[in-house]
Protein backbone atom coordinates (compact mmCIF):
# COMPACT_ATOMS: atom_id res chain seq x y z
CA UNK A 1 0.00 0.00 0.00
CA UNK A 2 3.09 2.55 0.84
CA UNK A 3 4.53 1.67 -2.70
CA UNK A 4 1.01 2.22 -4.23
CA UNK A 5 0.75 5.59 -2.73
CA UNK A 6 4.42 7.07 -3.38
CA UNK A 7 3.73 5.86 -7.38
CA UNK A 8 0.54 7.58 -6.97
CA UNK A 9 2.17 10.80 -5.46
CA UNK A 10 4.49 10.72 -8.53
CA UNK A 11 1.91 10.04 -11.28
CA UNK A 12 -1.31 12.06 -10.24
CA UNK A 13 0.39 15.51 -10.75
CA UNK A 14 1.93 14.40 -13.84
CA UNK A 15 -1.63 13.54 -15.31
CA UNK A 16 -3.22 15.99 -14.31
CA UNK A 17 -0.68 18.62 -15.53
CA UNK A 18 -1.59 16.24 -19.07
CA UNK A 19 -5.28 16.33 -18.72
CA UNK A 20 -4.58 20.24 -18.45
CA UNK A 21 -2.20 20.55 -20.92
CA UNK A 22 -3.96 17.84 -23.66
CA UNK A 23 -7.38 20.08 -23.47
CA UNK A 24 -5.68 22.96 -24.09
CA UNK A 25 -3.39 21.63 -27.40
CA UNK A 26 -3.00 18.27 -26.93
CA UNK A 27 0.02 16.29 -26.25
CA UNK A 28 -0.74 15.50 -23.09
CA UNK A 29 1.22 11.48 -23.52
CA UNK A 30 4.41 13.28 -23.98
CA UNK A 31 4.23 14.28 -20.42
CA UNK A 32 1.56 11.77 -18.34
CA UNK A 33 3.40 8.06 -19.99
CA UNK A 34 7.23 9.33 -18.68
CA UNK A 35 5.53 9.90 -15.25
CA UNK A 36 3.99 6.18 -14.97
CA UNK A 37 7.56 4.82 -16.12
CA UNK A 38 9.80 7.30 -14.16
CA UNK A 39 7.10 5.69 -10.89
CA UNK A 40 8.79 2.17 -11.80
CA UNK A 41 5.47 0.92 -13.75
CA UNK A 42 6.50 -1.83 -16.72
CA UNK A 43 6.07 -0.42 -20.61
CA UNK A 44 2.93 -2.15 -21.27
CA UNK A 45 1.29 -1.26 -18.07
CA UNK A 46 2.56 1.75 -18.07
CA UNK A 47 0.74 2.62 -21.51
CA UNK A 48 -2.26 0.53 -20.34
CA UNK A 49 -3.08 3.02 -17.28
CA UNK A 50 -1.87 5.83 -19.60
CA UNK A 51 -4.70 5.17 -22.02
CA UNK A 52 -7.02 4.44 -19.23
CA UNK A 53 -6.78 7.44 -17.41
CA UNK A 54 -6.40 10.08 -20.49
CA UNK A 55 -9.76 8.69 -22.23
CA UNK A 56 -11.65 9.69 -19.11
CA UNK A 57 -9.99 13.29 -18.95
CA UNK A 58 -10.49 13.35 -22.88
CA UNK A 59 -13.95 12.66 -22.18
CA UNK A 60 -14.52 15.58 -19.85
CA UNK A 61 -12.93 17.90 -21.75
CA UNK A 62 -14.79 16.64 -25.53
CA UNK A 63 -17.88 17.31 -22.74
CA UNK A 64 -16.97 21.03 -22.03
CA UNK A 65 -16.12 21.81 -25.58
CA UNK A 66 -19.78 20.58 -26.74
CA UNK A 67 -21.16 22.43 -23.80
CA UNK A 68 -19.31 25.63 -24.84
CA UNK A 69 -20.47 25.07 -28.43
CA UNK A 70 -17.00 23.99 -29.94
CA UNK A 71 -17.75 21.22 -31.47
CA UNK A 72 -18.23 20.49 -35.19
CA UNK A 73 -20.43 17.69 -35.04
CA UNK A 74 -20.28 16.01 -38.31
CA UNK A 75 -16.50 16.85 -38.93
CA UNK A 76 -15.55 15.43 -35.63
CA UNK A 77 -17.29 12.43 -36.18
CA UNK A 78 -16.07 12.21 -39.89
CA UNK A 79 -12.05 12.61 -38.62
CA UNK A 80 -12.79 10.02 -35.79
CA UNK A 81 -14.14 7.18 -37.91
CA UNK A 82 -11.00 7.98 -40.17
CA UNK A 83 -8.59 8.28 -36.97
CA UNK A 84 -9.59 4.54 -35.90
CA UNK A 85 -9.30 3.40 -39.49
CA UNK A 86 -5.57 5.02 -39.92
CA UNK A 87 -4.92 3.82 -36.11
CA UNK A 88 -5.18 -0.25 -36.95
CA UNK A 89 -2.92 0.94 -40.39
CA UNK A 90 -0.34 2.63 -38.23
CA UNK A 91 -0.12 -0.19 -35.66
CA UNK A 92 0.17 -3.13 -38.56
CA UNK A 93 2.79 -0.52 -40.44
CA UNK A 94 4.85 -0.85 -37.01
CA UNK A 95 5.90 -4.37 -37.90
CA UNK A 96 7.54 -3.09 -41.04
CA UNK A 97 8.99 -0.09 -40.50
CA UNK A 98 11.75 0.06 -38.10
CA UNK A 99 10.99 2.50 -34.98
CA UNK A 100 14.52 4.63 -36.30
CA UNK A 101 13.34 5.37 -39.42
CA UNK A 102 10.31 6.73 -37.53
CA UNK A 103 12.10 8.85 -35.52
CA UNK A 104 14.21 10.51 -37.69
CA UNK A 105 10.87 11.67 -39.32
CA UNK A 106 9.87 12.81 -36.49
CA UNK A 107 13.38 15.16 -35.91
CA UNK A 108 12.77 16.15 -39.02
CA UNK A 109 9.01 16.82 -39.35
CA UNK A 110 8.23 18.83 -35.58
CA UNK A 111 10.93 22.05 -36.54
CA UNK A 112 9.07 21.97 -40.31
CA UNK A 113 5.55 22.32 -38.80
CA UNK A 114 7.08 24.78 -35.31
CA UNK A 115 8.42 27.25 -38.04
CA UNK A 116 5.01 26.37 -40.16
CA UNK A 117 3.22 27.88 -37.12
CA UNK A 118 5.61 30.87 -36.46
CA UNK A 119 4.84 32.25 -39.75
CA UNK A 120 1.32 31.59 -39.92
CA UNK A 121 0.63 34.05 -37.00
CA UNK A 122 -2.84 34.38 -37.95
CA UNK A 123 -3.20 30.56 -38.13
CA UNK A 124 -6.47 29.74 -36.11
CA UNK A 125 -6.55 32.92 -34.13
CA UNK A 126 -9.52 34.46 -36.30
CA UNK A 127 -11.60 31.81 -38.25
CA UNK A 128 -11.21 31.89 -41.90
CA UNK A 129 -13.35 28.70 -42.64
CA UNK A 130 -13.03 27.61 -46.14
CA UNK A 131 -15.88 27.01 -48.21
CA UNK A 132 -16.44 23.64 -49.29
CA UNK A 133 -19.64 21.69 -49.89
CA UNK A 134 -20.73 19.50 -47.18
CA UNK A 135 -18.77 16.01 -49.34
CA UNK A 136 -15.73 17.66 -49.68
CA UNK A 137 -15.77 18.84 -45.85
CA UNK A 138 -16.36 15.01 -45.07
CA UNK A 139 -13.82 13.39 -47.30
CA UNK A 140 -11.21 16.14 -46.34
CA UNK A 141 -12.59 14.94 -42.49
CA UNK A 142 -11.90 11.68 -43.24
CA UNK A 143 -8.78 11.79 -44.41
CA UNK A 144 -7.50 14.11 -41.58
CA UNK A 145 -8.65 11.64 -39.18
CA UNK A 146 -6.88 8.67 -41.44
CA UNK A 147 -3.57 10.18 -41.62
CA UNK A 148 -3.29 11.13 -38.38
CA UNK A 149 -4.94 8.07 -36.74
CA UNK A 150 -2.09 6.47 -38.82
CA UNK A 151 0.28 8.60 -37.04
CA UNK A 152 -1.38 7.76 -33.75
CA UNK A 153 -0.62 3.66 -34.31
CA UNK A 154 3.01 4.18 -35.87
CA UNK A 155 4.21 6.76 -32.39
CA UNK A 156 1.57 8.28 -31.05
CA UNK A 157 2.82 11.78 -29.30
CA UNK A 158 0.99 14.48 -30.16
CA UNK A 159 -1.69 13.65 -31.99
CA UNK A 160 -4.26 15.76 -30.51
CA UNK A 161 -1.98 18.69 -31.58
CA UNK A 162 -1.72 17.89 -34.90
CA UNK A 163 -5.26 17.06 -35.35
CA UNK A 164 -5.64 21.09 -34.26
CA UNK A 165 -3.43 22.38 -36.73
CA UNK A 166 -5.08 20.25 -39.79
CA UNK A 167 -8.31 21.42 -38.81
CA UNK A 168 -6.99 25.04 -38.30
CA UNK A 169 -4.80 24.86 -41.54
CA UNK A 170 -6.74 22.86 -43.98
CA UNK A 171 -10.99 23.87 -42.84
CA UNK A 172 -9.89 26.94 -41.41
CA UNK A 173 -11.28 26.92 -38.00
CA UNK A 174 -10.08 28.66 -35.36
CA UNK A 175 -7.57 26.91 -32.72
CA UNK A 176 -10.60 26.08 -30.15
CA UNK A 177 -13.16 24.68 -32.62
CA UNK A 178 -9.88 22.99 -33.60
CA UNK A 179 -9.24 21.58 -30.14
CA UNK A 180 -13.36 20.23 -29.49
CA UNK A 181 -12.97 18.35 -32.81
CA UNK A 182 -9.90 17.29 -31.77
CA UNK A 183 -10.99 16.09 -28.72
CA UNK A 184 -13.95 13.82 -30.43
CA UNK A 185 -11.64 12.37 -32.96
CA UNK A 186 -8.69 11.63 -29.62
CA UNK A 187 -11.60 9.89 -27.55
CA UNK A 188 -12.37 8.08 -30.00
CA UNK A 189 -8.89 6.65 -30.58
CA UNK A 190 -8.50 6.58 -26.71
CA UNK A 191 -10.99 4.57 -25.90
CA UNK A 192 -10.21 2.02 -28.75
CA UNK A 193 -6.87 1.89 -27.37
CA UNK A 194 -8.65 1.50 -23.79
CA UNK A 195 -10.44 -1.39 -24.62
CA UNK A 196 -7.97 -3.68 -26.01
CA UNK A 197 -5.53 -2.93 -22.62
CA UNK A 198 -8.41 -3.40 -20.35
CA UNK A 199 -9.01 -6.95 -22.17
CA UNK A 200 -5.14 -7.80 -22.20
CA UNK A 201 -4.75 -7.02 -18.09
CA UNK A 202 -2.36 -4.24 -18.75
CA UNK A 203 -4.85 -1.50 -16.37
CA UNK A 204 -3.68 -1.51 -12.35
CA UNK A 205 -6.92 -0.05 -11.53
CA UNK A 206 -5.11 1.31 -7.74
CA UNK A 207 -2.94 3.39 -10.02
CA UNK A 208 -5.53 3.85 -12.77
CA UNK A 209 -8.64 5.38 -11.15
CA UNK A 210 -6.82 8.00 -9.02
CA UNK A 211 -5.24 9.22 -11.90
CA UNK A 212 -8.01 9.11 -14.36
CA UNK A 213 -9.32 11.28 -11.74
CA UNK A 214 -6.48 13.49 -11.77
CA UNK A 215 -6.88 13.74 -15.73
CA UNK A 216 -10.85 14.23 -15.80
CA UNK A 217 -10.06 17.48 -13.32
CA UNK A 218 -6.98 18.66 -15.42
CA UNK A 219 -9.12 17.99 -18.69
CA UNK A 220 -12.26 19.73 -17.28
CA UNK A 221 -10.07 22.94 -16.14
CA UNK A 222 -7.85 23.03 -19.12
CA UNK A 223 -11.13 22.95 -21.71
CA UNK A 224 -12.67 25.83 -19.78
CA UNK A 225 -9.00 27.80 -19.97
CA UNK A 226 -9.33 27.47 -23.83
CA UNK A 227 -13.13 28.29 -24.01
CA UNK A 228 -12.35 30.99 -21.52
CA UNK A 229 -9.19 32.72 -23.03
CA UNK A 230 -9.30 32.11 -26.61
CA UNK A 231 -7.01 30.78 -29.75
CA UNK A 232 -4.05 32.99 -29.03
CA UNK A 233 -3.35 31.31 -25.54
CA UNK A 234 -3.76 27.80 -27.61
CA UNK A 235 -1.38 28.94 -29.76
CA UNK A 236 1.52 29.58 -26.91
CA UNK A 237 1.03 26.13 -25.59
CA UNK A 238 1.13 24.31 -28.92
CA UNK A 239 5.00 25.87 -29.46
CA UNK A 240 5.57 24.24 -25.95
CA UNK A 241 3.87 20.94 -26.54
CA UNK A 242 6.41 20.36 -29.93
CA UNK A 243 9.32 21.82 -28.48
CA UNK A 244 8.61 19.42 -25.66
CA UNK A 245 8.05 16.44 -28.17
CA UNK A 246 10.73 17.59 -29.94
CA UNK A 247 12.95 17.09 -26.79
CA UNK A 248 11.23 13.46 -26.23
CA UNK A 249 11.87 12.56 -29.42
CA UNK A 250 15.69 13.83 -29.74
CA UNK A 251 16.50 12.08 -26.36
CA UNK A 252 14.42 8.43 -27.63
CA UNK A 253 16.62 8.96 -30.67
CA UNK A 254 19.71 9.80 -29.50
CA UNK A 255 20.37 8.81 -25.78
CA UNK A 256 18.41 5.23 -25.47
């Protein structure tokens, strides 16, 4: 019981600090999985009561971003039929592409799309929603949630931030509408994810519930910031969610 509670002493801030931080711009893994780890947990379980706790704080936040009216219905549900889709492509691609290759995408992708967002200073902040018919708006959906998703299975960190910056980018919303979709499309992929742990006994539900706890209340508050204060504070925290996955990704790459 001692061990239990020093684990949970290290993990619960962690998550919630995600749950905040995944609301707001997602990439809320990058800093809730290194937490269960650092507390001693194995890999496997380790992602297990990641997933488990994130999908409830995803859930409360997708809740507060249809409550505040942020939510695209039809496009999030488009992108998160096409996220699960690309999600089981990405996770059978795994077996064939080696996990370096992967990273040295990812080195090279995260400063492309951090300078992309520099110079788009406008990107999101005002909505400049592009006008196309109701097909086109699902297929480009679709395929959002399909490459992504895909990204999701093959790594996984970030996600929720880069499903903000397609929608922003490519439909034209601003960067909250672009979170709430965001959010539908994540859960969806979340719980997915959820499932199959839960049915392969990789959850330790004394670890687990606390934190998914932790992660509904830092979900909750960090949807509200976002409603509350607008695109332009979304903005700030997406340069600090990829320079921190940039980090992750640099010391995977370089020091293990």
């Amino acid at each position: 019981m001692n061990e239990t509670l020093q684990m949970l002493l290290i993990i619960c801030p962690f998550v919630f600090t995600a749950g905040f931080v995944d609301a707001v711009a997602g990439g809320g893994g990058i800093i809730a999985l290194p937490a269960y780890l650092f507390a001693g947990l194995p890999a496997h379980f380790a992602a297990g009561c990641n997933k488990f706790s994130s999908s409830f704080g995803t859930l409360v936040a997708t809740l507060k971003y249809i409550k505040s009216g942020k939510v695209r219905f039809r496009i999030a549900i488009y992108s998160a039929i096409g996220a699960m889709v690309g999600s089981y492509i990405g996770t059978s691609l795994v077996l064939f592409i080696k996990e370096p290759i992967l990273r040295i995408m990812m080195l090279v992708a995260l400063p492309l799309v951090a300078v992309f967002l520099l110079f788009q200073k406008k990107l999101g902040i005002e909505p400049i929603e592009k006008q196309f018919s109701a097909m086109k708006q699902a297929i480009i959906s679709i395929v959002i949630g399909l490459f992504i998703g895909c990204y999701d299975g093959l790594l996984g960190p970030g996600t929720g931030t880069f499903l903000i910056l397609a929608f922003s980018g490519i439909l034209g919303f601003d960067l909250v509408l672009s979170s709430g979709c965001a959010k539908v499309s994540n859960l969806a992929s979340n719980i997915t994810s959820m499932i199959i742990f839960l049915i392969g006994g990789k959850v330790l539900f004394l670890l687990a519930i606390p934190a998914a706890a932790c992660s509904m209340f830092g979900g909750y508050l960090g949807a509200r910031f976002a409603v509350k204060h607008g695109a332009k504070f979304v903005r700030y925290i997406m340069f600090v969610v990829l320079g921190l996955l940039f980090i992750k990704t640099a010391y995977d790459f370089f020091i293990r």
